[in-house]
Protein backbone atom coordinates (compact mmCIF):
# COMPACT_ATOMS: atom_id res chain seq x y z
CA UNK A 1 -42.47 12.84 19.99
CA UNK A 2 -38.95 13.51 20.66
CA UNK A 3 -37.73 16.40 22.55
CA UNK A 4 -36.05 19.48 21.32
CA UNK A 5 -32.72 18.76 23.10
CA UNK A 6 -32.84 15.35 20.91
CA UNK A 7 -33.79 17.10 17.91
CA UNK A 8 -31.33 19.20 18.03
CA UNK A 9 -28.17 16.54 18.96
CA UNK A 10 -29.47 14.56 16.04
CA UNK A 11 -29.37 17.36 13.59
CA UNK A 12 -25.85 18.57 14.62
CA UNK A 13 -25.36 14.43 14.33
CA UNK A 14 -26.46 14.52 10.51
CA UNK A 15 -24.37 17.86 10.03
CA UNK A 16 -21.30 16.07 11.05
CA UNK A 17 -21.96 13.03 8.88
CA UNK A 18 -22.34 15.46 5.73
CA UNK A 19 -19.79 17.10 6.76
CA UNK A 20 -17.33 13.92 6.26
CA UNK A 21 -19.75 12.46 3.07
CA UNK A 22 -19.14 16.08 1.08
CA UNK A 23 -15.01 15.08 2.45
CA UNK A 24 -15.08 12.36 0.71
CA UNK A 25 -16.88 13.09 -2.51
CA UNK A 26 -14.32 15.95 -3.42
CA UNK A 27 -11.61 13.63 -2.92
CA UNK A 28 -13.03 11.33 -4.88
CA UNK A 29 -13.64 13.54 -7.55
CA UNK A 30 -9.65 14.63 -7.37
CA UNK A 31 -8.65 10.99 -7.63
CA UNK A 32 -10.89 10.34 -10.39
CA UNK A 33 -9.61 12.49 -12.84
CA UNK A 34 -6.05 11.16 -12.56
CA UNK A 35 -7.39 7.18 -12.71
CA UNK A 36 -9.48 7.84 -15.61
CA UNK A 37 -6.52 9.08 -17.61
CA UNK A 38 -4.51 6.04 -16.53
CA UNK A 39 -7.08 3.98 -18.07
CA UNK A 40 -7.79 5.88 -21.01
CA UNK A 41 -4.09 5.81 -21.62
CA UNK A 42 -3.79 2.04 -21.24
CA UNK A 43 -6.44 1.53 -23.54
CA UNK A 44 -4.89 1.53 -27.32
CA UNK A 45 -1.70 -0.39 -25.90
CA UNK A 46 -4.20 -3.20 -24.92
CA UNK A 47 -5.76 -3.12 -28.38
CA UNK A 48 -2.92 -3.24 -30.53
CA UNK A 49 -1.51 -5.79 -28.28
CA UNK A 50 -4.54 -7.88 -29.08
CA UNK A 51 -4.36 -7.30 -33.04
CA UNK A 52 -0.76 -8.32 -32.91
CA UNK A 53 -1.54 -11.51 -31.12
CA UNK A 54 -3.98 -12.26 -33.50
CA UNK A 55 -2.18 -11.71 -36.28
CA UNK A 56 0.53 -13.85 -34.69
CA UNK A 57 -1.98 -16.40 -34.03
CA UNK A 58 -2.76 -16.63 -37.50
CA UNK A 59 0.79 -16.68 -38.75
CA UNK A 60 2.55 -19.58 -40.68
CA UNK A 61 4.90 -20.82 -37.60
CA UNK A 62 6.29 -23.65 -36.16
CA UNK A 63 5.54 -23.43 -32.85
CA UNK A 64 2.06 -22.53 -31.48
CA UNK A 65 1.58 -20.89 -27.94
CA UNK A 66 -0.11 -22.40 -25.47
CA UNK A 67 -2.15 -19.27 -25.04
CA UNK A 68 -3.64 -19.34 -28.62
CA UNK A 69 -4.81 -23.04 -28.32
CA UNK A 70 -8.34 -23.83 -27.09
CA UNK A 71 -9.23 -27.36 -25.51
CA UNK A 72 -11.83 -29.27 -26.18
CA UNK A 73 -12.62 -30.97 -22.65
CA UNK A 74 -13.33 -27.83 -20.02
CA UNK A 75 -12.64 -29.68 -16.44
CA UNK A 76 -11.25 -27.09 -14.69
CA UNK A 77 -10.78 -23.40 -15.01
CA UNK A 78 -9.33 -20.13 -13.22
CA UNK A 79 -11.07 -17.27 -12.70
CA UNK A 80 -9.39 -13.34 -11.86
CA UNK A 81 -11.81 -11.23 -9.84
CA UNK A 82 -10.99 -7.54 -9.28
CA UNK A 83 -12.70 -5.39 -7.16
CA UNK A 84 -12.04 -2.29 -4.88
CA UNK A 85 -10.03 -2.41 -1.16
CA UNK A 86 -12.08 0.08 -0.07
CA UNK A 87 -16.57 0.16 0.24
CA UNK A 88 -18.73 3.22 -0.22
CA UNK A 89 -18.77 3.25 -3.88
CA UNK A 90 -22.14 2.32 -4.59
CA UNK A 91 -22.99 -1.08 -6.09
CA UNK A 92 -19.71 -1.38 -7.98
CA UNK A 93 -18.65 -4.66 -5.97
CA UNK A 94 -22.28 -6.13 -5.38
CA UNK A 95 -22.97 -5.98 -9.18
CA UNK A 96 -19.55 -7.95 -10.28
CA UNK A 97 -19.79 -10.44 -7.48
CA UNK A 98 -23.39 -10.92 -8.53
CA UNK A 99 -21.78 -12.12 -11.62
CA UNK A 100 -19.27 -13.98 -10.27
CA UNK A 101 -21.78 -15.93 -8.16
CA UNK A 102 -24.07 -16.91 -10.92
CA UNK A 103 -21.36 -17.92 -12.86
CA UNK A 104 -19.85 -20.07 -10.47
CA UNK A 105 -23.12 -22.12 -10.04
CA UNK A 106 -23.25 -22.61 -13.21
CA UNK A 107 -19.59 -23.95 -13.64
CA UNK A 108 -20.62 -26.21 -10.09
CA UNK A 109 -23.49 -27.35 -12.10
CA UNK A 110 -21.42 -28.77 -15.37
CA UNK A 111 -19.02 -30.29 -12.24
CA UNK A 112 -16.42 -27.42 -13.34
CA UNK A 113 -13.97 -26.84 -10.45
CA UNK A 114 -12.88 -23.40 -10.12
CA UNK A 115 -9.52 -21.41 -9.07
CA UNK A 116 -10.01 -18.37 -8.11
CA UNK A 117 -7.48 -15.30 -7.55
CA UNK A 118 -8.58 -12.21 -6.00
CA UNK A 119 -7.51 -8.82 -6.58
CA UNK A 120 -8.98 -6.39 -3.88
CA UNK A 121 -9.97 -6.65 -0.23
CA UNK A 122 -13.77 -6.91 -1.23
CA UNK A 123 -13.74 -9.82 -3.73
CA UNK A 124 -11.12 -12.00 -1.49
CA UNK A 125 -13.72 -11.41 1.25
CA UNK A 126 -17.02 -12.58 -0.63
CA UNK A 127 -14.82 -15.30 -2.04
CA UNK A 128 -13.66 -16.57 1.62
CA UNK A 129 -17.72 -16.53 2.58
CA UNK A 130 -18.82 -18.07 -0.67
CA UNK A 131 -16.15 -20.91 0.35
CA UNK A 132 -14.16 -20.79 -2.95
CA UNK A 133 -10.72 -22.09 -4.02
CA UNK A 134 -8.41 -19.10 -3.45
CA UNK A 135 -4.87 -19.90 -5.23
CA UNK A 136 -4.04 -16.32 -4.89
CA UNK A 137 -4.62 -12.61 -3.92
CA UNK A 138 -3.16 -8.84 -3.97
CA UNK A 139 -4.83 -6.34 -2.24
CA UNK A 140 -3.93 -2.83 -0.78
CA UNK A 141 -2.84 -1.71 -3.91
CA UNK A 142 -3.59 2.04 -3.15
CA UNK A 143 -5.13 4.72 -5.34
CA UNK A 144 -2.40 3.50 -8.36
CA UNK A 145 -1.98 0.08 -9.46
CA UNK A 146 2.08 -1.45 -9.67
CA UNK A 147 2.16 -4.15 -12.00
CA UNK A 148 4.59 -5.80 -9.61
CA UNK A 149 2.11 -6.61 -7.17
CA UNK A 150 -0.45 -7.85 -9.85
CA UNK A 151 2.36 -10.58 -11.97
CA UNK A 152 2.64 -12.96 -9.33
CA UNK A 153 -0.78 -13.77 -7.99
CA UNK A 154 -2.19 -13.94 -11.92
CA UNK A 155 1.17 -15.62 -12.90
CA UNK A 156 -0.24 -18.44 -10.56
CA UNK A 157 -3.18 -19.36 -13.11
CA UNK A 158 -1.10 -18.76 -16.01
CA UNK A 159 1.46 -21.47 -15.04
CA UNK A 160 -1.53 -24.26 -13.84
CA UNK A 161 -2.67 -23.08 -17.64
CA UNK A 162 0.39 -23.78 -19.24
CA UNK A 163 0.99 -27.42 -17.18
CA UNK A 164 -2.49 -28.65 -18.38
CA UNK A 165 -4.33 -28.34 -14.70
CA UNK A 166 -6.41 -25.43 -16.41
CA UNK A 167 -8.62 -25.22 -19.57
CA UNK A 168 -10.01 -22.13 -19.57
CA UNK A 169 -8.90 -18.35 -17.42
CA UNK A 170 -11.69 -15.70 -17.17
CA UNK A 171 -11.72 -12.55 -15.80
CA UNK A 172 -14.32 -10.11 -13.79
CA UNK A 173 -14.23 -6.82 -12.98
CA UNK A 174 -15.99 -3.16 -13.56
CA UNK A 175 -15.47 -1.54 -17.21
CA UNK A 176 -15.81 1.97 -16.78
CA UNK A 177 -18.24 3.77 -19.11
CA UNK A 178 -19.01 7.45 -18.38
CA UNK A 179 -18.87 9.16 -14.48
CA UNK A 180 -22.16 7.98 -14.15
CA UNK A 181 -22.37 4.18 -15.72
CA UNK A 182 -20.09 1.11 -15.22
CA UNK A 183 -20.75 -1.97 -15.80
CA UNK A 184 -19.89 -5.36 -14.60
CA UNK A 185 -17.83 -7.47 -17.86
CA UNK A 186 -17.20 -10.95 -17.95
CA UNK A 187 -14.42 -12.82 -20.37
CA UNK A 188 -12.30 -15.48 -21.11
CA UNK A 189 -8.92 -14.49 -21.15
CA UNK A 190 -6.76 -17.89 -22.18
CA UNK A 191 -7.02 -19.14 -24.45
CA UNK A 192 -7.32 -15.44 -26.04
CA UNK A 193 -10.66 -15.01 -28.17
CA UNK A 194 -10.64 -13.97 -31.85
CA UNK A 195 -12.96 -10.93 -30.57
CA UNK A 196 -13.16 -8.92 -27.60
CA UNK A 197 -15.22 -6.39 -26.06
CA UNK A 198 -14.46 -2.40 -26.78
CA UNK A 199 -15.03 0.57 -24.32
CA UNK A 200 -18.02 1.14 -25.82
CA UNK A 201 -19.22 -2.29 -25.17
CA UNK A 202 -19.46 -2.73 -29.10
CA UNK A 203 -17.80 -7.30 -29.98
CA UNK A 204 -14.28 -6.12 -32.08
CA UNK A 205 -12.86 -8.98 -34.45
CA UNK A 206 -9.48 -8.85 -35.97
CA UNK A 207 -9.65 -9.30 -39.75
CA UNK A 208 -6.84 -11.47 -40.89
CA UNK A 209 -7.03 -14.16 -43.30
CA UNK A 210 -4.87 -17.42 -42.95
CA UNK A 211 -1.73 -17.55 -44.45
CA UNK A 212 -1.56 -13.40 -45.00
CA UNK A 213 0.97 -13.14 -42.38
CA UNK A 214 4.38 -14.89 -41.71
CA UNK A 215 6.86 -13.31 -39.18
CA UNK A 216 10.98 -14.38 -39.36
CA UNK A 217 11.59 -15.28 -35.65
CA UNK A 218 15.11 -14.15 -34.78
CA UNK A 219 16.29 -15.83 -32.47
CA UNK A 220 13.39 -18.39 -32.33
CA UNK A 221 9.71 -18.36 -32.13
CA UNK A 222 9.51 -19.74 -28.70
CA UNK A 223 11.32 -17.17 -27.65
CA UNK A 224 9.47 -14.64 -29.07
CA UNK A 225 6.01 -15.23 -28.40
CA UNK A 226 6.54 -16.32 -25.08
CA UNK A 227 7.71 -13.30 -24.58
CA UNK A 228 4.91 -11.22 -26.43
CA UNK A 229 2.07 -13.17 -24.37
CA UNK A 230 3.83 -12.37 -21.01
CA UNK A 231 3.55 -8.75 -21.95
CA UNK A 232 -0.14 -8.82 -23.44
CA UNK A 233 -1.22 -10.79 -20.15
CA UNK A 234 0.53 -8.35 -18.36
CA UNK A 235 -1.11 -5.39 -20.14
CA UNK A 236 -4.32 -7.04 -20.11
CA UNK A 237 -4.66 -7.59 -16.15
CA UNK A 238 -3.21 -3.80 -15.67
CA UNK A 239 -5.79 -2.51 -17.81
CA UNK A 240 -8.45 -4.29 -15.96
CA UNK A 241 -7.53 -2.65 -12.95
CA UNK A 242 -6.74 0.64 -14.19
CA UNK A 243 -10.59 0.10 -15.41
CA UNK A 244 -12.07 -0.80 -12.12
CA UNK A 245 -10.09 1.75 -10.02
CA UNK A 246 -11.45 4.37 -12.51
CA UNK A 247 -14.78 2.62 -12.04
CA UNK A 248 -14.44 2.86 -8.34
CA UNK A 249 -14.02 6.90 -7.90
CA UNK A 250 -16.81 7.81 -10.07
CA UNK A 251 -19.04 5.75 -8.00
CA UNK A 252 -17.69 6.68 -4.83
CA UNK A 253 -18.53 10.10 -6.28
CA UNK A 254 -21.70 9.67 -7.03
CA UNK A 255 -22.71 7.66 -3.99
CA UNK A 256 -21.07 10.26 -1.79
CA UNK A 257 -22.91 13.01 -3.30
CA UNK A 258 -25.97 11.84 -3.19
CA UNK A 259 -25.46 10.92 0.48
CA UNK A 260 -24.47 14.53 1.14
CA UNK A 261 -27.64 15.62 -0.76
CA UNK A 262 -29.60 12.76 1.01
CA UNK A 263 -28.39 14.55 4.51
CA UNK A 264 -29.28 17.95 3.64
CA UNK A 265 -33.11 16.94 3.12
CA UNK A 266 -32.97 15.14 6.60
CA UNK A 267 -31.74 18.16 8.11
CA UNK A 268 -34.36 20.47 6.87
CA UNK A 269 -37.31 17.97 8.03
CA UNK A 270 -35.24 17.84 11.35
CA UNK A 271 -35.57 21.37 11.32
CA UNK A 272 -39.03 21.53 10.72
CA UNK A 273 -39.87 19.00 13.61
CA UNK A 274 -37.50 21.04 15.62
CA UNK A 275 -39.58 24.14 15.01
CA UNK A 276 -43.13 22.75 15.37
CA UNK A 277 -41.70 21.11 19.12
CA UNK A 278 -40.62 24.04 19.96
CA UNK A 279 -43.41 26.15 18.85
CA UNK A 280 -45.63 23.05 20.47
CA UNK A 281 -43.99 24.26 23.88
CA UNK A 282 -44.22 27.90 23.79
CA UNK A 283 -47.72 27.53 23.05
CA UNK A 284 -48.23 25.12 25.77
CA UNK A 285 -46.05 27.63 28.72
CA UNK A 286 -47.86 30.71 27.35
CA UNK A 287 -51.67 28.79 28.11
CA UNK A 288 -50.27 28.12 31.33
CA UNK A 289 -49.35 31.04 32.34
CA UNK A 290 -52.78 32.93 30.40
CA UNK A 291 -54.89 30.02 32.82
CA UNK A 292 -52.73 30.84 35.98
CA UNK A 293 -53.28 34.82 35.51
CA UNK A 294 -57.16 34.07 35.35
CA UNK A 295 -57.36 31.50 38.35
CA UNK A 296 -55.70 34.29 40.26
């Protein structure tokens, strides 16, 4: 058995380490109130975006997007992973790259080749070790996401889309459900589906029969809807982040709390061992001394 000067160094050691783990969870929890109303705001831009491309979609027109146009042949696809700069947040990373990996193998299996582009420290890492195609990244993008830094590396896929080198882009990252559940989503974003995924995890369709709606383009429909895509890819990939950095603090909560809770039990049985060496020695000085006093 340890000693008590041990004990006690390794309790002050635990002390200190819940000292920085309760730190971090109250920071945590100040962040996460401010990224979950980023999200939440995103949210309805991002679905009316979507009914309007639909409906667009749909419309009597000239000139169909790119975007709006599925292929038949899949050879070759892109793939957007976000995750989080940062660790200690739980299993929000494993449980997305966990997709990520099983999808891939399947993709490798069909003799799909992949592109990937990596937003966040953690999925450019487990991409590097899984030895994938990495076209692009963007990481450090602090506690608030800047669309700035997120255009180019997705606007790297988008272009190999629109020159024919890509059939398909999907997208992974963490949809944020409640403080204590998030879960790991996986989509196609081009070309853009005729249903997508709420909040709530609920499959949303847009309604909208053929030949209900007609637009007049001014100045042309090229124009136009290249235009209106840029901005819906834009919104989607800002959303997704928004989502996973919301994602991120209320795990990072939760994990830190329960690490703080997780060091207060190991303190008190550290105690306890503490007090029963200790009580172990007085015991043993005091029969000592009781066996010298009678030898005398």
């Amino acid at each position: 058995m340890a000693g008590s000067k041990e004990i006690r160094n390794k309790i002050k050691s635990v002390q200190n380490t819940r000292k920085i783990t309760k730190a971090m969870e109250m920071v945590a929890a100040s962040k996460m109130k401010k990224a979950q109303d980023r999200m939440r705001a995103t949210r309805p831009y991002v679905e009316k975006a979507f009914n309007i491309a639909m409906h667009i979609s749909k419309a009597n027109t000239e000139y169909k997007h790119p975007f709006l146009v599925p292929r038949e042949n899949v050879k070759r696809v892109g793939a957007i992973v976000v995750t989080t700069d940062k660790g200690l947040c739980g299993g929000l990373n494993t449980n997305v790259l966990r997709v990520v990996m099983q999808q891939h193998k399947e993709w490798r299996a069909k003799g799909i080749d992949v592109d990937y582009v990596a937003i966040g420290n953690k999925g450019q890492g487990f991409l590097q070790r899984m030895g994938a195609n990495i076209v692009s990244s963007a990481t450090h993008l602090g506690d608030r996401p800047h669309l700035e830094k997120l255009v180019g590396p997705v606007k790297v896929l988008l272009d190999e889309y629109i020159a024919g080198d890509l059939d398909e882009i999907h997208v992974y990252y963490t949809n944020f459900v409640n403080t204590m559940k998030q879960e790991p989503r996986h989509g196609r974003m081009v070309p853009i589906p005729d249903q997508y995924r709420s909040a709530t995890g609920e499959m949303r369709k847009v309604e909208v029969s053929d030949g209900t709606w007609d637009y007049i383009y001014e100045p042309d429909a090229r124009e136009l809807l290249d235009g209106m895509m840029r901005r819906y890819m834009e919104a989607v990939v800002l959303q997704m982040v928004n989502e996973n950095m919301a994602s991120e603090q209320s795990a990072r909560m939760v994990a830190m709390k329960a690490a703080s809770d997780n060091a207060g039990k190991i303190i008190t049985e550290l105690q306890l061992i503490y007090n029963k060496t200790r009580q172990a020695g007085i015991t043993k000085e005091l029969s000592e001394i009781v066996g010298g006093a009678a030898a005398v």
